[in-house]
Protein backbone atom coordinates (compact mmCIF):
# COMPACT_ATOMS: atom_id res chain seq x y z
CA UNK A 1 -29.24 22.82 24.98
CA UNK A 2 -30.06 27.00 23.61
CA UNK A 3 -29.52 28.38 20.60
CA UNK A 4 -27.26 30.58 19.80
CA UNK A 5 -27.36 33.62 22.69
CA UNK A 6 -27.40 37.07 21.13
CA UNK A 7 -27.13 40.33 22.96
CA UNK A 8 -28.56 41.95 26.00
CA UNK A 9 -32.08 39.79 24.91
CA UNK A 10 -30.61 36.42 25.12
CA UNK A 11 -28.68 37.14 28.31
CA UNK A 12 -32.57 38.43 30.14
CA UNK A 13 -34.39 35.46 29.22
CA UNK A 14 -32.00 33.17 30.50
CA UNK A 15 -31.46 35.34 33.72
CA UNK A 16 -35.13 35.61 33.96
CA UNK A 17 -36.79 32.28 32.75
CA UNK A 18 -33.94 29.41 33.21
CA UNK A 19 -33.93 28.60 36.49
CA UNK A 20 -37.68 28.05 36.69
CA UNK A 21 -37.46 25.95 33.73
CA UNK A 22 -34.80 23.86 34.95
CA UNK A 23 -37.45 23.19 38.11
CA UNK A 24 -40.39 22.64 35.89
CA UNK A 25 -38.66 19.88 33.41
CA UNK A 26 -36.78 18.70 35.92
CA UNK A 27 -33.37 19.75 34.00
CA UNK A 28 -30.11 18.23 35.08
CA UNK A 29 -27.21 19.67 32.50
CA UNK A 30 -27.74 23.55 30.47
CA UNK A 31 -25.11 24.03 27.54
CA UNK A 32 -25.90 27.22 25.67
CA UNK A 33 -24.07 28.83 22.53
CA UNK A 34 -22.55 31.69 23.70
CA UNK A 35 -20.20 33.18 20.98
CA UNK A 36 -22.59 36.00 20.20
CA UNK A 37 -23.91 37.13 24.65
CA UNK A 38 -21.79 40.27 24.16
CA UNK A 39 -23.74 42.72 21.87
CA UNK A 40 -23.66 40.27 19.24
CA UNK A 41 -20.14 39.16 18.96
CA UNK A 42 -18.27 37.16 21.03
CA UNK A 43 -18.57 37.08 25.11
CA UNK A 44 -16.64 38.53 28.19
CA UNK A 45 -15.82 37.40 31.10
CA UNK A 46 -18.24 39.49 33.38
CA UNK A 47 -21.34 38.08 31.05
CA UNK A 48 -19.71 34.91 31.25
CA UNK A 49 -19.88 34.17 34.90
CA UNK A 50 -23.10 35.74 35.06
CA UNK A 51 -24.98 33.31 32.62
CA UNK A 52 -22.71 30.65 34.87
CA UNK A 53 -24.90 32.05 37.62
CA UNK A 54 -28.20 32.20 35.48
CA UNK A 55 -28.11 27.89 35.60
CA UNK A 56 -26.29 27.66 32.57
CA UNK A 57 -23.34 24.65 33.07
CA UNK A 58 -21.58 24.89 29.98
CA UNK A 59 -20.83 27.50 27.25
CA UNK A 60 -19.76 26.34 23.83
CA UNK A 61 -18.84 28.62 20.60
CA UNK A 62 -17.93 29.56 17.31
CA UNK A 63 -16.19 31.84 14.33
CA UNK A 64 -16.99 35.03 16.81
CA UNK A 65 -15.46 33.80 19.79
CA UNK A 66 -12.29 35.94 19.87
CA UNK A 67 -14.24 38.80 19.14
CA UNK A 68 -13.32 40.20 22.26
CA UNK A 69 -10.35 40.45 23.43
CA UNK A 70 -10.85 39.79 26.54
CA UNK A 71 -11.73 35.95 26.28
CA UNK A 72 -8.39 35.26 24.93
CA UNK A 73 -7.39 35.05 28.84
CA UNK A 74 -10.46 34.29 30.61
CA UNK A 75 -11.04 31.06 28.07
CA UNK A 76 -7.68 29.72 28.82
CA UNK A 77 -8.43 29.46 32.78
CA UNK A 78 -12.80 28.78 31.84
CA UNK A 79 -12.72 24.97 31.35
CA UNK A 80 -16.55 25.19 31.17
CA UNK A 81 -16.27 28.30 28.16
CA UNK A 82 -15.35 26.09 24.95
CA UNK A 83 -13.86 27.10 21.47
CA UNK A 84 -14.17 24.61 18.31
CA UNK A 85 -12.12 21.86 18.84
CA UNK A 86 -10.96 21.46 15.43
CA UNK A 87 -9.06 25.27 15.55
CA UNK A 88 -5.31 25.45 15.14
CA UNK A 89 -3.20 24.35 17.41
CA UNK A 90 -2.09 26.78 19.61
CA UNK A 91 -5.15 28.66 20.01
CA UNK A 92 -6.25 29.69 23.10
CA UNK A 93 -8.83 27.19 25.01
CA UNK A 94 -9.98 23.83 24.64
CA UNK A 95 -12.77 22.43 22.16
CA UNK A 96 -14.13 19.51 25.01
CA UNK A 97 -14.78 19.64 28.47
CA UNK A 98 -14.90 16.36 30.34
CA UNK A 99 -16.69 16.07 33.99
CA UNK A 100 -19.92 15.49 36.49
CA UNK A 101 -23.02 16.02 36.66
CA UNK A 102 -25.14 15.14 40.21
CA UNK A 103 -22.76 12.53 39.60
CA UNK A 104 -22.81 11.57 36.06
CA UNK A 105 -19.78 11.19 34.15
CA UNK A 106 -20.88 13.72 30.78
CA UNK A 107 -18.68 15.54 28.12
CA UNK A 108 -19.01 18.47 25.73
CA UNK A 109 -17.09 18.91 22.85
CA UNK A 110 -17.28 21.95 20.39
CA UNK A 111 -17.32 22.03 16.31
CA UNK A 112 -16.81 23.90 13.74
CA UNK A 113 -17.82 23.64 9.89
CA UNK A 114 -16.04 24.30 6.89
CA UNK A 115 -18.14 24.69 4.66
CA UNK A 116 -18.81 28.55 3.55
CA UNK A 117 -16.95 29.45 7.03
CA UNK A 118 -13.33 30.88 8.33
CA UNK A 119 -10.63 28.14 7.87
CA UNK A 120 -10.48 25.27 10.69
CA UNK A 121 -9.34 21.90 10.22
CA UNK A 122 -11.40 18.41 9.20
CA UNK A 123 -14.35 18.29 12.33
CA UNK A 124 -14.61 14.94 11.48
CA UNK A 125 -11.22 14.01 12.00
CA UNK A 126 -11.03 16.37 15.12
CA UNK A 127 -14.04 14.12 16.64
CA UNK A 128 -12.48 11.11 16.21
CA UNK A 129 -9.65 12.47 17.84
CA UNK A 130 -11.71 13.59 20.67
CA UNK A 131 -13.59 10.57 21.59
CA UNK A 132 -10.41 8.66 21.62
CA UNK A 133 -9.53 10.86 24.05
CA UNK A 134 -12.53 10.31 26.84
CA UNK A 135 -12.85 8.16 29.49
CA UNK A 136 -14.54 5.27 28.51
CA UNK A 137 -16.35 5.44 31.46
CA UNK A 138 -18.50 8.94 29.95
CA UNK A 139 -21.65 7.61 28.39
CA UNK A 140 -23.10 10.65 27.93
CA UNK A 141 -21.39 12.94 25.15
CA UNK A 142 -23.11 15.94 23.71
CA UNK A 143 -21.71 17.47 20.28
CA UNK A 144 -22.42 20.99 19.19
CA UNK A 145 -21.88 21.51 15.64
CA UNK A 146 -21.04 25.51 14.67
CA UNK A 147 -21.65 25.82 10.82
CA UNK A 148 -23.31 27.18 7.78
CA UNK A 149 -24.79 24.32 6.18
CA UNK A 150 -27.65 21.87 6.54
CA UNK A 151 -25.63 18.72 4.82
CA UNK A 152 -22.44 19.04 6.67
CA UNK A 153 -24.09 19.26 9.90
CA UNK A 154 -26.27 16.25 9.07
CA UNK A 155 -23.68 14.49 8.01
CA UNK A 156 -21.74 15.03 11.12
CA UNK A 157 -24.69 13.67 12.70
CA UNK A 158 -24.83 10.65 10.75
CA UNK A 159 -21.18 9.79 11.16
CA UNK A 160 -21.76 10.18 15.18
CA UNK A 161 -25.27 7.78 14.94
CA UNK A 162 -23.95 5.38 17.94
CA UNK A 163 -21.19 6.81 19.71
CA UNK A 164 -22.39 10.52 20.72
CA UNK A 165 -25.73 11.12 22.62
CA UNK A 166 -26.72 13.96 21.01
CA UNK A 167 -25.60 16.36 17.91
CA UNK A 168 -26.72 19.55 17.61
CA UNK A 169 -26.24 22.62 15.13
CA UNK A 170 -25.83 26.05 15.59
CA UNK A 171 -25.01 29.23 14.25
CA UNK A 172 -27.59 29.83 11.66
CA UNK A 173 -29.92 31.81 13.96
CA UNK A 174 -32.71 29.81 12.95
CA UNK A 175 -34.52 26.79 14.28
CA UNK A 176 -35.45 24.07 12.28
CA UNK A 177 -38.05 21.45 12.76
CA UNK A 178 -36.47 17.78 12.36
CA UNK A 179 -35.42 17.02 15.47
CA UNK A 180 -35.21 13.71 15.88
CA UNK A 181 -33.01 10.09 17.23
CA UNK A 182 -31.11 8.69 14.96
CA UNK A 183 -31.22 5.01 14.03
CA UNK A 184 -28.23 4.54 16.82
CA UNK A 185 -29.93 6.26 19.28
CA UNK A 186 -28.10 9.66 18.99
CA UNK A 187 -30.40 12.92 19.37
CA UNK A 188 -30.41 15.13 16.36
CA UNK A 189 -31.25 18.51 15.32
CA UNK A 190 -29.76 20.83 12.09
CA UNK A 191 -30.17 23.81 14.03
CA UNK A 192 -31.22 24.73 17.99
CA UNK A 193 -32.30 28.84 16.84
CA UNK A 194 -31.88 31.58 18.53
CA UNK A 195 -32.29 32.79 22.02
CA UNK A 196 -32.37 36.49 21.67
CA UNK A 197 -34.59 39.54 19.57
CA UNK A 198 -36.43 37.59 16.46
CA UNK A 199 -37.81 41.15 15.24
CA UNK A 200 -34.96 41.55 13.31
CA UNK A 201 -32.40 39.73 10.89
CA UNK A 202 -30.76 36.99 12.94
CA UNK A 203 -30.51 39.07 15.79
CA UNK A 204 -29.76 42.02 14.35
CA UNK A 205 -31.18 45.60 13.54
CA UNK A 206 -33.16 44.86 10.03
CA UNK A 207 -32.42 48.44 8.78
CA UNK A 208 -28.44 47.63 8.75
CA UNK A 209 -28.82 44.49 7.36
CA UNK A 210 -30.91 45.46 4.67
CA UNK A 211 -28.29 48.52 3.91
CA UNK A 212 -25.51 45.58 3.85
CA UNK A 213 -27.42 43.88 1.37
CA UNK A 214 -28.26 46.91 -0.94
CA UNK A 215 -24.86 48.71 -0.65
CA UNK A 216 -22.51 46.02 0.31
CA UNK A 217 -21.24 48.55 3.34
CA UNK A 218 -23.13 49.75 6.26
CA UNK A 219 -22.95 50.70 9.79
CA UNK A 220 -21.69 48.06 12.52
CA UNK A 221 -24.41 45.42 12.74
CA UNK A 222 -26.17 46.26 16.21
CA UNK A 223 -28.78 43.90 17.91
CA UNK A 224 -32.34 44.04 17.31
CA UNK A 225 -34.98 45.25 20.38
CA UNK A 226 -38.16 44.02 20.69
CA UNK A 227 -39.83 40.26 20.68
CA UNK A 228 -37.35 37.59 22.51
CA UNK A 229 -37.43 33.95 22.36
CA UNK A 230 -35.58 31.14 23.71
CA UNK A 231 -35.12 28.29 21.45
CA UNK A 232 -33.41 25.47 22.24
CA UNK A 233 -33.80 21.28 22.20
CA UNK A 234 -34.61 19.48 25.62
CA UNK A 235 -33.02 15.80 25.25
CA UNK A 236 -33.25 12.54 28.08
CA UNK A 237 -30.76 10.40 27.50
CA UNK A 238 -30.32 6.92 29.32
CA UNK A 239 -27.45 7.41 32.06
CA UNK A 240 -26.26 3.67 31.65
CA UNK A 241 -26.00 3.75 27.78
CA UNK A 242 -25.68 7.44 26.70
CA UNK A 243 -28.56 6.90 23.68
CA UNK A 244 -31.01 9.52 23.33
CA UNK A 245 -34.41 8.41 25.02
CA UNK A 246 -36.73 11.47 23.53
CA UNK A 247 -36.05 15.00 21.85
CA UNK A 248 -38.48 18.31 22.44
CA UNK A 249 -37.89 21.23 20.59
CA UNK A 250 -38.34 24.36 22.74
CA UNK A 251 -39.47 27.92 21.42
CA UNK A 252 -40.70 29.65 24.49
CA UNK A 253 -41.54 33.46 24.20
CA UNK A 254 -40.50 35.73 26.59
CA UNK A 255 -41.87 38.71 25.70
């Protein structure tokens, strides 16, 4: 699973560098954070199908999402593009995606926090509800948690410890260093990072940012150029049980 994909950057190291690391580790599944692959904010469907082409299998989200107008079609007939699952009803898209992989019954669902973000309803409740929903047959369930803070994220974790193979965070921009299995044998990690330009502020242009902060207005945020990483978490998980087997945190520099 990738960080968060930001801007032109993100979208050349996974065109570039993913399929020969999906050889090298021997990768069977690629789910990637896309909600930021189109300049920053949000993703069309042009970028879309061209990560899809890149290796990656499925493309979860967040708050910028419907950024673009565009995806408010394209995500409707995407079953592999995911929103939050715990939006509204009525909002375009689906939150879990349910299928195969070489075989392997797997799913994907999509969270969002509440904490210090836009409005969504409890992701807690929204997981439960999801689960119920799955095949019992799918072993293999990977959860990717959008939101601002460390404890809700871990807590999400923690309330998933035995029933989800792995959780995951997102959205910070920022990788953190505790990944880790969880006494039930669920993979966990606060926060994948960023695949995209880490010369700036999150992704973006430090000069803009910094006139945010000072002046509380500024130009439109625009990505940062420069040094690009992908970060990310590589996870084996046992086919026949769906627990996490061993985590590896991946920060590989692309240029």
């Amino acid at each position: 699973m990738t960080g968060d994909l930001v801007a032109r950057a993100g979208r050349q190291v996974i065109e570039e560098r993913l399929h020969d690391l999906r050889q090298r580790r021997e990768i069977d599944m690629v789910v990637s954070n896309v909600e930021n692959a189109a300049a920053g904010f949000s993703i069309t469907p042009r970028i879309a199908q061209e990560l899809f082409a890149a290796g990656v299998d499925i493309m979860t989200s967040g708050n910028h999402i419907f950024d673009k107008r565009e995806v408010l079609d394209y995500i409707e007939t995407e079953p592999r593009l995911l929103r939050p699952a715990n939006y509204a009803p009525g909002i375009p898209g689906k939150g879990r995606w349910a299928g195969k992989i070489k075989g392997v019954p797997v799913a994907v669902i999509n969270l969002q926090g509440r904490a210090f973000m836009s409005p969504c309803d409890d992701p807690f409740r929204s997981v439960d509800q999801q689960l119920a929903a799955l095949d019992p047959k799918i072993k293999i369930i990977l959860v990717d948690v959008h939101a601002e803070t460390t404890a809700e994220k871990m807590a999400l974790g923690r309330y998933l410890d035995g029933r989800v193979s792995a959780v995951v965070g997102t959205h910070t921009h920022v990788q953190t260093a505790d990944e880790q299995i969880l006494p039930g044998g669920t993979a966990y990690h606060t926060d994948l990072g960023m695949t995209g330009p880490h010369d700036g502020v999150i992704g973006m242009q430090t000069a803009i940012v910094i006139e945010r902060f000072l002046k509380g207005i500024a130009p439109k945020f625009e990505p940062s150029t420069g040094a690009i990483q992908l970060n990310g978490l590589l996870i084996d998980v046992d086919e026949e049980t769906g627990k996490a087997l061993q985590v590896e945190r991946i920060s590989l520099k692309h240029s």
